[in-house]
Protein backbone atom coordinates (compact mmCIF):
# COMPACT_ATOMS: atom_id res chain seq x y z
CA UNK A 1 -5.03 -3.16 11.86
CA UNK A 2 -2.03 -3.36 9.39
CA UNK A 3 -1.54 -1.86 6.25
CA UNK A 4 -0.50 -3.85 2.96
CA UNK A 5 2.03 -2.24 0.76
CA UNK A 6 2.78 -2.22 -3.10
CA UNK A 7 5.24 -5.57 -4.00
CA UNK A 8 6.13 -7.17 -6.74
CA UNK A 9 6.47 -10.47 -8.47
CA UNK A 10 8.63 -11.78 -11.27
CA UNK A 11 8.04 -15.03 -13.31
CA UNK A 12 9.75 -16.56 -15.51
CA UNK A 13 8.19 -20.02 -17.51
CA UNK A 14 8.47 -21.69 -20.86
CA UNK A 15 5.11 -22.67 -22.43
CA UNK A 16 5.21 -26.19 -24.30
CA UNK A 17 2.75 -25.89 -26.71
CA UNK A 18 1.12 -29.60 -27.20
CA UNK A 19 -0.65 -29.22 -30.20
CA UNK A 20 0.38 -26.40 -32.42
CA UNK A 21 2.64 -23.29 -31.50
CA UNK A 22 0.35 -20.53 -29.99
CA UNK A 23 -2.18 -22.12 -30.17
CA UNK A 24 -4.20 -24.47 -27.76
CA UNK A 25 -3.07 -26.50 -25.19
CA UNK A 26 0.61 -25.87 -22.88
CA UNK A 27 2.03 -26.95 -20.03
CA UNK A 28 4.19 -24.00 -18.73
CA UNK A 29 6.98 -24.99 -15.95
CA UNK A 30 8.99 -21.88 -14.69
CA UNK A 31 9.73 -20.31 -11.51
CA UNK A 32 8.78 -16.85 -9.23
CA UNK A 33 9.71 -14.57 -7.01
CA UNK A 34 6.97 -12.99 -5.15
CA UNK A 35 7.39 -9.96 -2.58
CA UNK A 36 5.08 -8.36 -0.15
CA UNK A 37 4.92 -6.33 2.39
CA UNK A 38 1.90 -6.36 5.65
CA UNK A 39 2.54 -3.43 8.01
CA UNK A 40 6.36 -3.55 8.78
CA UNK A 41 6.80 -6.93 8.00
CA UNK A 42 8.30 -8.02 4.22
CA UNK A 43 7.84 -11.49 2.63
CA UNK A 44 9.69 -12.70 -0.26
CA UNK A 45 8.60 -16.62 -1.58
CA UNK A 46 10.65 -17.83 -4.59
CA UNK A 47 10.64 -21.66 -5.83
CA UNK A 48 9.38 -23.41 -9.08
CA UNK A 49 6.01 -23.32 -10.43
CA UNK A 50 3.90 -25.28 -12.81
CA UNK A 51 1.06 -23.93 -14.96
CA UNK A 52 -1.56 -25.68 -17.57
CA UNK A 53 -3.42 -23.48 -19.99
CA UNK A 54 -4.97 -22.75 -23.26
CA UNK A 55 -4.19 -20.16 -25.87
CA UNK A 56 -6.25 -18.89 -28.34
CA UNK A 57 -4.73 -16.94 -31.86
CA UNK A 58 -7.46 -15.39 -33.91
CA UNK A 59 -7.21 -14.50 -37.37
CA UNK A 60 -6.95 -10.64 -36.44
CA UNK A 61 -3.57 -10.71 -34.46
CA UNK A 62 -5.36 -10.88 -31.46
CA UNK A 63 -4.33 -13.68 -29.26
CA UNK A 64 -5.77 -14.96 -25.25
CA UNK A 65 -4.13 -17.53 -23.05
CA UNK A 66 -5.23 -18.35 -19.73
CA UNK A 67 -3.19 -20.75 -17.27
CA UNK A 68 -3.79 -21.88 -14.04
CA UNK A 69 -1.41 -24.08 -11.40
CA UNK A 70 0.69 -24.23 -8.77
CA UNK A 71 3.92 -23.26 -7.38
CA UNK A 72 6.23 -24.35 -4.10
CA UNK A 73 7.56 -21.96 -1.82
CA UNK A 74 11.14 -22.61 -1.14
CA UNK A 75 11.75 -20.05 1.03
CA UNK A 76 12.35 -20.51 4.97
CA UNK A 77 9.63 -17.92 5.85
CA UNK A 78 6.98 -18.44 8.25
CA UNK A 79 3.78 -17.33 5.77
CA UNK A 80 1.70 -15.83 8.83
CA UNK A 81 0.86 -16.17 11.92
CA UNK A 82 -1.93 -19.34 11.79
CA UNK A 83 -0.24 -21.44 8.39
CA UNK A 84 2.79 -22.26 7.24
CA UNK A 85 1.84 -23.91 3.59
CA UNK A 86 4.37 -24.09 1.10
CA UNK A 87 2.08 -24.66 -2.02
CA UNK A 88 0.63 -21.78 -3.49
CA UNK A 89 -1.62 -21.27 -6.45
CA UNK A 90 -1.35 -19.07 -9.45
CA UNK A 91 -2.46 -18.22 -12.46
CA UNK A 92 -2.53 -15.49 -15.05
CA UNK A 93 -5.28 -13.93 -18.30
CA UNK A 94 -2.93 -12.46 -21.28
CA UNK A 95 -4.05 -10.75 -23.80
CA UNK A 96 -1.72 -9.86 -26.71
CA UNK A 97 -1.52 -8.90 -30.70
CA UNK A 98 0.21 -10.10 -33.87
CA UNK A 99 1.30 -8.26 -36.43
């Protein structure tokens, strides 16, 4: 049996707010580089990714924003040994205050 190992991922996206700045709906188009490692093997996937959410700003500072989507793998990578799907999903929960 193999052993996974820490990795890493980096995102970058720009969230178009469709209503009101902060605040409700966005579409957020970006892209990511994801790295893993599975016994002595190392993946990396990197290509663009698209994400819908919803962001909430209370009146304390606090604020939530939740987005799921989908990204494609650009990379020439085999992703295991029984698929070889491009089209991964992802998603993210952010919390976050306002002074």
């Amino acid at each position: 049996m193999g052993t996974w190992s820490p990795g890493y991922e980096l995102g970058l996206g720009v969230p178009i707010y469709l209503r009101r700045t902060y605040s409700g709906p966005f579409l957020e188009p970006g892209v990511i580089v994801r790295q893993i490692s599975y016994s002595h093997d190392s993946s990396t996937v990197y290509g663009p990714q698209v994400l819908i959410g919803w962001q909430w700003m209370f009146d304390s500072g606090l604020n939530v924003a939740v987005a799921v989507g989908a990204g494609r793998d650009w990379s020439t990578h085999q992703v295991d040994d029984y698929s070889d799907e491009k089209v991964f999903a992802n998603g993210y929960l952010r919390f976050g205050y306002a002074f």
